[in-house]
C-alpha atoms as a PDB file:
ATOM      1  CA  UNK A   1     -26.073 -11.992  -4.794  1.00  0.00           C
ATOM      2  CA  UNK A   2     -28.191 -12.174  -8.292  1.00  0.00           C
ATOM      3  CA  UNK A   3     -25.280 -13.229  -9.674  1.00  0.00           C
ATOM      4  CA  UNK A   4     -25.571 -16.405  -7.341  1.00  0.00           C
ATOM      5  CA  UNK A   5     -29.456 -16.663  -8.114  1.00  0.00           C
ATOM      6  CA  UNK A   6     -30.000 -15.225  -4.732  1.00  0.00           C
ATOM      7  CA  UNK A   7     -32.736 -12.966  -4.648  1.00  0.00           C
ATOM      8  CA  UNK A   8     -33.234 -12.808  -0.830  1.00  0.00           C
ATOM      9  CA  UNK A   9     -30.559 -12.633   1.474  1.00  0.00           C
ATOM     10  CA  UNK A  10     -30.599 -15.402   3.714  1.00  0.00           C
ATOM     11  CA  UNK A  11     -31.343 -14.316   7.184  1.00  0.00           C
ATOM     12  CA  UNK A  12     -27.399 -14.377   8.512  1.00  0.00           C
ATOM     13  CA  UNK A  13     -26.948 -12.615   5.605  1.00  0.00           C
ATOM     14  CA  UNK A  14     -29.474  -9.655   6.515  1.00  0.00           C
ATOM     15  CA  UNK A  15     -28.446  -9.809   9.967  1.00  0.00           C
ATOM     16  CA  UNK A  16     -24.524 -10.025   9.962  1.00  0.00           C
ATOM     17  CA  UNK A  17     -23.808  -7.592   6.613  1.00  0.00           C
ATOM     18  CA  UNK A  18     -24.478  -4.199   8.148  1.00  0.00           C
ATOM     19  CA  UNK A  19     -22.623  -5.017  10.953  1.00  0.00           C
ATOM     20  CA  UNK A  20     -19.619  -6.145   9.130  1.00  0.00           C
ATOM     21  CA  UNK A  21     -19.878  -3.352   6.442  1.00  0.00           C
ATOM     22  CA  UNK A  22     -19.172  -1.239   9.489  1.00  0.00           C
ATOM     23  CA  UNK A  23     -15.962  -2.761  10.665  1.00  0.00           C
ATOM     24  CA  UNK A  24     -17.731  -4.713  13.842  1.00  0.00           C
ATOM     25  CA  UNK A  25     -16.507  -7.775  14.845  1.00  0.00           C
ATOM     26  CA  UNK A  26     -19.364 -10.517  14.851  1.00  0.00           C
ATOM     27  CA  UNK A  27     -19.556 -14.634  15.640  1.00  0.00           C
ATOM     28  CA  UNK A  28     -22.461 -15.559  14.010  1.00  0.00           C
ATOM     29  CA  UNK A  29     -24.938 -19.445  13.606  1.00  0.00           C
ATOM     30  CA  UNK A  30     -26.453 -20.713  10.814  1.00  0.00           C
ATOM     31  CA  UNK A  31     -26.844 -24.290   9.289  1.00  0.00           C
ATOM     32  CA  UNK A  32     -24.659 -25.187   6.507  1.00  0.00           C
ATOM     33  CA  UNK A  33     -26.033 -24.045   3.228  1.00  0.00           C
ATOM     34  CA  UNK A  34     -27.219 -21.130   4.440  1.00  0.00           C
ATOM     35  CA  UNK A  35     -24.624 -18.513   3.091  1.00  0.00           C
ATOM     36  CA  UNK A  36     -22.367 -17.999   5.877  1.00  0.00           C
ATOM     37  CA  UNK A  37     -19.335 -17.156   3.319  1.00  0.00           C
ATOM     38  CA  UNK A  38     -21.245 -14.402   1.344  1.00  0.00           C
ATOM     39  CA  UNK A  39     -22.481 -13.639   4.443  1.00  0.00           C
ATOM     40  CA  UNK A  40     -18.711 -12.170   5.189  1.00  0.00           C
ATOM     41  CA  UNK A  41     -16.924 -11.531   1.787  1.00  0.00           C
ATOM     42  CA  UNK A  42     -19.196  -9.506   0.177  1.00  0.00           C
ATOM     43  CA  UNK A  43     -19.181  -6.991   3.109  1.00  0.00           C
ATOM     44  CA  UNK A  44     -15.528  -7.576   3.673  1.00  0.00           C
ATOM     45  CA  UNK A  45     -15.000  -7.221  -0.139  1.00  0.00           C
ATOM     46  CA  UNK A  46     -17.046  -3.708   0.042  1.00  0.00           C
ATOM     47  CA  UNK A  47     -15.001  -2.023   2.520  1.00  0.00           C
ATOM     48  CA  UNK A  48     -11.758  -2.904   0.690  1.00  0.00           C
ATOM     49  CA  UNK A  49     -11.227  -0.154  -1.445  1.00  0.00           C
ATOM     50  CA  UNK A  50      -8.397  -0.788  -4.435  1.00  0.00           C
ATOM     51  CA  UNK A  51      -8.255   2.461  -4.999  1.00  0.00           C
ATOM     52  CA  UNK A  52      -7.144   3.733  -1.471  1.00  0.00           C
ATOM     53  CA  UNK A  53      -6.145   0.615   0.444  1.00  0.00           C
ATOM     54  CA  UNK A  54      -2.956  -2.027  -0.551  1.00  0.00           C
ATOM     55  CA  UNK A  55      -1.476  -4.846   1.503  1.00  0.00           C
ATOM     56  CA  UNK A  56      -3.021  -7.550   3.271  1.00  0.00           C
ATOM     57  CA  UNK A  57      -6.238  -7.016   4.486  1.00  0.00           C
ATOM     58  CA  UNK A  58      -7.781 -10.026   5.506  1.00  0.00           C
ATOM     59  CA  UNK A  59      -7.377 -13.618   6.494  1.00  0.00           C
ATOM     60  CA  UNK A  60      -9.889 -16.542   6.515  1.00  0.00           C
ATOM     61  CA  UNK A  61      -8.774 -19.633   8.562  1.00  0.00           C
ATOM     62  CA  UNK A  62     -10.349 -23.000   7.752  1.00  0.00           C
ATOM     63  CA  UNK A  63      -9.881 -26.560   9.077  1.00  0.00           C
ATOM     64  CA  UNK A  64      -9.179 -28.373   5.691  1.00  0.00           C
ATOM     65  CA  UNK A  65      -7.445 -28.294   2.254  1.00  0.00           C
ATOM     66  CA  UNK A  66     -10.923 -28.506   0.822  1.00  0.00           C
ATOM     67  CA  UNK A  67     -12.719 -25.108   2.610  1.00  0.00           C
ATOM     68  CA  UNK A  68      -9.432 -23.540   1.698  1.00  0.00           C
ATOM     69  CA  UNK A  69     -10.257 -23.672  -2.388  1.00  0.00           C
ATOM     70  CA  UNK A  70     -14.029 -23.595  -2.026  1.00  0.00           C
ATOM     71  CA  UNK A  71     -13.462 -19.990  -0.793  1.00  0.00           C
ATOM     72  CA  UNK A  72     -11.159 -19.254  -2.952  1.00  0.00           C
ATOM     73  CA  UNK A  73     -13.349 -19.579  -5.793  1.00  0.00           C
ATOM     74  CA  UNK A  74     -16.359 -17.743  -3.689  1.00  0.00           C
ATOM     75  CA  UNK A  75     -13.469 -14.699  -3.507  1.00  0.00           C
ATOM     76  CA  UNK A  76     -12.976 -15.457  -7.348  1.00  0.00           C
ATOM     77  CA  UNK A  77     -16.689 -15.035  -8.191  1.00  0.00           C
ATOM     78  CA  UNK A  78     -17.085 -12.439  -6.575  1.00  0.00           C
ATOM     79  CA  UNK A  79     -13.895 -10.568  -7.995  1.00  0.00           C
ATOM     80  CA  UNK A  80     -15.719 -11.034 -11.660  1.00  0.00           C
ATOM     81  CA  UNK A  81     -18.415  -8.758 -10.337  1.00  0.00           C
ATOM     82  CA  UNK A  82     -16.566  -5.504 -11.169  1.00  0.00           C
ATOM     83  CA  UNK A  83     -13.437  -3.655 -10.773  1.00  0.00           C
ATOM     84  CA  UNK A  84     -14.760  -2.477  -7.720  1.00  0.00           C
ATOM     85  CA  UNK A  85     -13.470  -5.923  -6.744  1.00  0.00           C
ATOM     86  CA  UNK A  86     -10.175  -5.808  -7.360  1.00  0.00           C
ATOM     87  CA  UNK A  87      -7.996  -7.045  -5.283  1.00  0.00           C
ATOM     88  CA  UNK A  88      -5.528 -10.254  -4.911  1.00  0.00           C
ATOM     89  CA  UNK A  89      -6.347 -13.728  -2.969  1.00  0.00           C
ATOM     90  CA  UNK A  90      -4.063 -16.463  -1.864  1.00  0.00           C
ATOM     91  CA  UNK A  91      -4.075 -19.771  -0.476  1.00  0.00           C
ATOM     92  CA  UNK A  92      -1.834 -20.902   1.597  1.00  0.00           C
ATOM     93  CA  UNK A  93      -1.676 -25.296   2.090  1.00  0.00           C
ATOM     94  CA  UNK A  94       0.717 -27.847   3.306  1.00  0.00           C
ATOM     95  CA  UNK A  95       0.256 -29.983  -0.517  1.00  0.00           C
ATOM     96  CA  UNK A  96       1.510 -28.050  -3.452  1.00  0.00           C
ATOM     97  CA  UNK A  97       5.036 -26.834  -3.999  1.00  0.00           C
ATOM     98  CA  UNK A  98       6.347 -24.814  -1.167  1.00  0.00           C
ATOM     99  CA  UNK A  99       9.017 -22.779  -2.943  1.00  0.00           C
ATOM    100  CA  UNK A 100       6.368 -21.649  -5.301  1.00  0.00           C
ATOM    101  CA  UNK A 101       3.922 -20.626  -2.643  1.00  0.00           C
ATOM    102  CA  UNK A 102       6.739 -18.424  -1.115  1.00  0.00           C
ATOM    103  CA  UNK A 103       7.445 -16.793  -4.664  1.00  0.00           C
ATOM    104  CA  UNK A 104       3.694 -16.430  -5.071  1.00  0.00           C
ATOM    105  CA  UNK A 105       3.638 -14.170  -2.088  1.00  0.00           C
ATOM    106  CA  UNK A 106       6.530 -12.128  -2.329  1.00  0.00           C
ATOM    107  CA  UNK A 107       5.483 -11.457  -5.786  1.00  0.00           C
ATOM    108  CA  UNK A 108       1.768 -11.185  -5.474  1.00  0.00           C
ATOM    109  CA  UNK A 109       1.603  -9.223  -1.960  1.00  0.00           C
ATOM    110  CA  UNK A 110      -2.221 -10.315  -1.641  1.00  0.00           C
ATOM    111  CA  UNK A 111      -5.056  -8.365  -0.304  1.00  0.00           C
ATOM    112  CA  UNK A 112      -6.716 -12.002   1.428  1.00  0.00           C
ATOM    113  CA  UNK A 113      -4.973 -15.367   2.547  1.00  0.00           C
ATOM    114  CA  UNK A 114      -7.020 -18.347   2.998  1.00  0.00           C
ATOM    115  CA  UNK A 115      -5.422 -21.363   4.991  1.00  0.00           C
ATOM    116  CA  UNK A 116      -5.359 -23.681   7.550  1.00  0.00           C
ATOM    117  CA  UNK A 117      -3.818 -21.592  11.042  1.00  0.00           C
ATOM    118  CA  UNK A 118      -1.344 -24.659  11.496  1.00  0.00           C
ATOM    119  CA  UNK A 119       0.262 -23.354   7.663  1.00  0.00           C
ATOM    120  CA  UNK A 120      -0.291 -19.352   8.093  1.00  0.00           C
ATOM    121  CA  UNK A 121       1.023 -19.576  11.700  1.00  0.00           C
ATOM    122  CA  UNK A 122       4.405 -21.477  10.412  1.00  0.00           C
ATOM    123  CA  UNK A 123       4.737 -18.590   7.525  1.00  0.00           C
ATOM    124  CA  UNK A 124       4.373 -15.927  10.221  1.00  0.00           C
ATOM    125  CA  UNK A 125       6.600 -17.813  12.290  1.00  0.00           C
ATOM    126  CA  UNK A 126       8.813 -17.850   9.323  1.00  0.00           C
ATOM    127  CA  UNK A 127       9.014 -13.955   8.854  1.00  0.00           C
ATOM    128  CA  UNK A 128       7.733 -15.254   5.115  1.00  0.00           C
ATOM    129  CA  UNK A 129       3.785 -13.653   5.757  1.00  0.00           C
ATOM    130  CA  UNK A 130       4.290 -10.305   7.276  1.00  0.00           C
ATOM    131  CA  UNK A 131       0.609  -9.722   8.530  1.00  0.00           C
ATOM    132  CA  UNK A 132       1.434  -6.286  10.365  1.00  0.00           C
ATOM    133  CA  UNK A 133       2.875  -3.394   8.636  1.00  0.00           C
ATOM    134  CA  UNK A 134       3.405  -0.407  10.156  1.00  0.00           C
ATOM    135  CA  UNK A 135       3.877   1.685   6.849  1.00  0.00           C
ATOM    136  CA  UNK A 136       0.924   0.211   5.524  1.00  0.00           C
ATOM    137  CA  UNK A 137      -0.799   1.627   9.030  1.00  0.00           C
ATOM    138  CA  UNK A 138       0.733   4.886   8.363  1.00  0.00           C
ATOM    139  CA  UNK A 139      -0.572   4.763   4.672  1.00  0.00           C
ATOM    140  CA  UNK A 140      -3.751   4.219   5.968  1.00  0.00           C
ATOM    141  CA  UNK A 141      -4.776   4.857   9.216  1.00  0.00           C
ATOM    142  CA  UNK A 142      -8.434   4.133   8.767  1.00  0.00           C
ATOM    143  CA  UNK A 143      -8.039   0.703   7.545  1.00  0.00           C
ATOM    144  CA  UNK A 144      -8.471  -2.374   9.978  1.00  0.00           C
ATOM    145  CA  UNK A 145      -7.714  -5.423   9.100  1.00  0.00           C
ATOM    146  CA  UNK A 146     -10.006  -8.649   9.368  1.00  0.00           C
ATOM    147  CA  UNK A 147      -9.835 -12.307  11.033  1.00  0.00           C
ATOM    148  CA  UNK A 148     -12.503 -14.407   9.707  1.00  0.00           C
ATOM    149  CA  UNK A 149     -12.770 -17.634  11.653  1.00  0.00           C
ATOM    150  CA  UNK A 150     -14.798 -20.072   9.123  1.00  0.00           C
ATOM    151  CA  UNK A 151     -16.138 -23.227  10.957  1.00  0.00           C
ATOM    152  CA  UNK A 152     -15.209 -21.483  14.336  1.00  0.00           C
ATOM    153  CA  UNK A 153     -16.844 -24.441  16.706  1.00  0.00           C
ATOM    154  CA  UNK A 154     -13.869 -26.313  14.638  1.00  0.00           C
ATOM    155  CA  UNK A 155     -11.394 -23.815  15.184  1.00  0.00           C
ATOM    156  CA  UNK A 156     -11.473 -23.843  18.856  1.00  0.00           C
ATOM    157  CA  UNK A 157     -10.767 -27.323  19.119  1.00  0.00           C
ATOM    158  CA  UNK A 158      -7.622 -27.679  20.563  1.00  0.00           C
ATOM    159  CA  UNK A 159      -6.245 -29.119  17.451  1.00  0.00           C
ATOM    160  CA  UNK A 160      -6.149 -25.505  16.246  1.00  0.00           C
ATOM    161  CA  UNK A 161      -7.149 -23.388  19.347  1.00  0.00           C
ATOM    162  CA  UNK A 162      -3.165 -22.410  19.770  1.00  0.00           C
ATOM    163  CA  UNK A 163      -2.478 -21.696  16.178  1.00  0.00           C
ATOM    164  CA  UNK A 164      -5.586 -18.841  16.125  1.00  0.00           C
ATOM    165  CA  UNK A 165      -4.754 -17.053  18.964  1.00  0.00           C
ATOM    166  CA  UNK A 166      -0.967 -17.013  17.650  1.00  0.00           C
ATOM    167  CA  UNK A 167      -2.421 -15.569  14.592  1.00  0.00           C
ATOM    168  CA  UNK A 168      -4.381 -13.506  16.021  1.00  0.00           C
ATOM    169  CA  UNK A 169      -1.708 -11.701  18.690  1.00  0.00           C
ATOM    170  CA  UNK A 170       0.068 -10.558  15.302  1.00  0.00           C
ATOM    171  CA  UNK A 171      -2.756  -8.705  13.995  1.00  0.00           C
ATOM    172  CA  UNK A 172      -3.683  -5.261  14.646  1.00  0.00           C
ATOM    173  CA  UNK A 173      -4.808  -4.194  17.733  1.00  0.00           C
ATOM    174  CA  UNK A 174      -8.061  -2.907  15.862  1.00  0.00           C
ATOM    175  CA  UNK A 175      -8.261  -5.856  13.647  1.00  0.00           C
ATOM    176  CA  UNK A 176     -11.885  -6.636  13.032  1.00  0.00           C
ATOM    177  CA  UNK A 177     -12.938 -10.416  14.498  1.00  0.00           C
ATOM    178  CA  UNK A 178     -15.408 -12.898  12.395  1.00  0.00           C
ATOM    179  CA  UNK A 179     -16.652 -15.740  13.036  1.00  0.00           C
ATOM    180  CA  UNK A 180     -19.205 -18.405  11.196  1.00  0.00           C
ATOM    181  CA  UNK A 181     -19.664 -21.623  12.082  1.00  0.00           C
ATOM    182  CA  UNK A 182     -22.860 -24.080  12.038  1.00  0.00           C
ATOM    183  CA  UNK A 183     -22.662 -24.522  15.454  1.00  0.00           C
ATOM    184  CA  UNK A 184     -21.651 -22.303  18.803  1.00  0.00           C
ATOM    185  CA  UNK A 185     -20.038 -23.760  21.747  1.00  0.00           C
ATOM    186  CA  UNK A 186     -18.371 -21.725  24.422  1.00  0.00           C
ATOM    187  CA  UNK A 187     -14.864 -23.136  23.267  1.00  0.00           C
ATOM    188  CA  UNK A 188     -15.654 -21.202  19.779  1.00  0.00           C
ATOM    189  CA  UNK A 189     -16.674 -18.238  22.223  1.00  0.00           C
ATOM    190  CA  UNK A 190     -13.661 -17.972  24.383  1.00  0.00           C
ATOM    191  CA  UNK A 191     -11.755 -18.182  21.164  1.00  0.00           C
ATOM    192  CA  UNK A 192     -13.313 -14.951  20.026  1.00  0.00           C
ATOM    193  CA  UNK A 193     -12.958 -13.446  22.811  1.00  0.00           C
ATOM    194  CA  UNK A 194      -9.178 -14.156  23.171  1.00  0.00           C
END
């Protein structure tokens, strides 16, 4: 956070970080601009641990192209903070080259997709994003994997709705839920709860 010039945590911040750092799900409100995606990555990014944990650990759905690369350079920050921050993000689009975004992932194997659910459901679909290994589970039994939902009131519009729960069926039983969005309706909450 003081390397973002924050020297209070915002109060979804305070509220949602201990929870998260524990592996609870949580669907959390607060206006834009006030740190809803530190609010999960840095607690995300703390219980990854590159020195025990490999394979995908979490995915962040969006509803557009441009949330897609704004939190992929939030993940990139944060990855200059230390080699405790070490791990491997990926974003997954409809633009760009295709054939290099499936060469990207079977070379890369990244620890965090971001997308659109439309795009990460058609790679699952696919067989080309393999979101549940059991080997990795074996590896390491303590690890859960995380969901985030960012701009979940958006998400649970029924232009997406179908592709999140898809998503979401492939995960983990155990898989930890988030969800941030500026607003809460009950379609974002029966989402979550699916």
């Amino acid at each position: 956070l003081k390397e973002k010039s924050i020297n209070t945590p915002t109060s979804i911040q305070t509220n949602s970080y201990p929870l998260i750092a524990a592996g609870k799900s949580f669907l959390g409100m607060a206006e834009t601009g006030s740190g809803k995606t530190l609010s999960y990555l840095l607690p995300i990014a703390v219980r990854y641990n590159p020195l025990t944990m490999s394979g995908l650990f979490g995915i962040i759905l969006v509803p557009s192209s441009e949330l897609v690369h704004q939190i992929v350079r939030e993940i990139q920050d944060l990855k200059k903070a230390g080699p405790r921050f070490d791990f491997s993000v990926m974003s997954l689009l409809t633009e760009g080259n295709r054939n290099r975004q499936l060469e990207e992932l079977r070379k890369k194997h990244p620890n965090f997709i971001v997308g659109t659910p439309g795009v990460i459901r058609k790679y699952i679909n696919e067989k080309k994003l393999h979101v549940q290994n059991p080997g990795l589970k074996q590896a390491f039994p303590d690890m859960t994997q995380v969901l985030v939902l960012d701009e979940a009131d958006e998400l649970a519009s029924h232009s997406f709705r179908d592709d999140c729960i898809y998503i979401a069926s492939k995960l983990w039983r155990d898989t930890q839920f988030l969800g941030f969005s500026a607003t809460l309706n009950r379609r974002a909450e029966f989402l979550f709860d699916a």
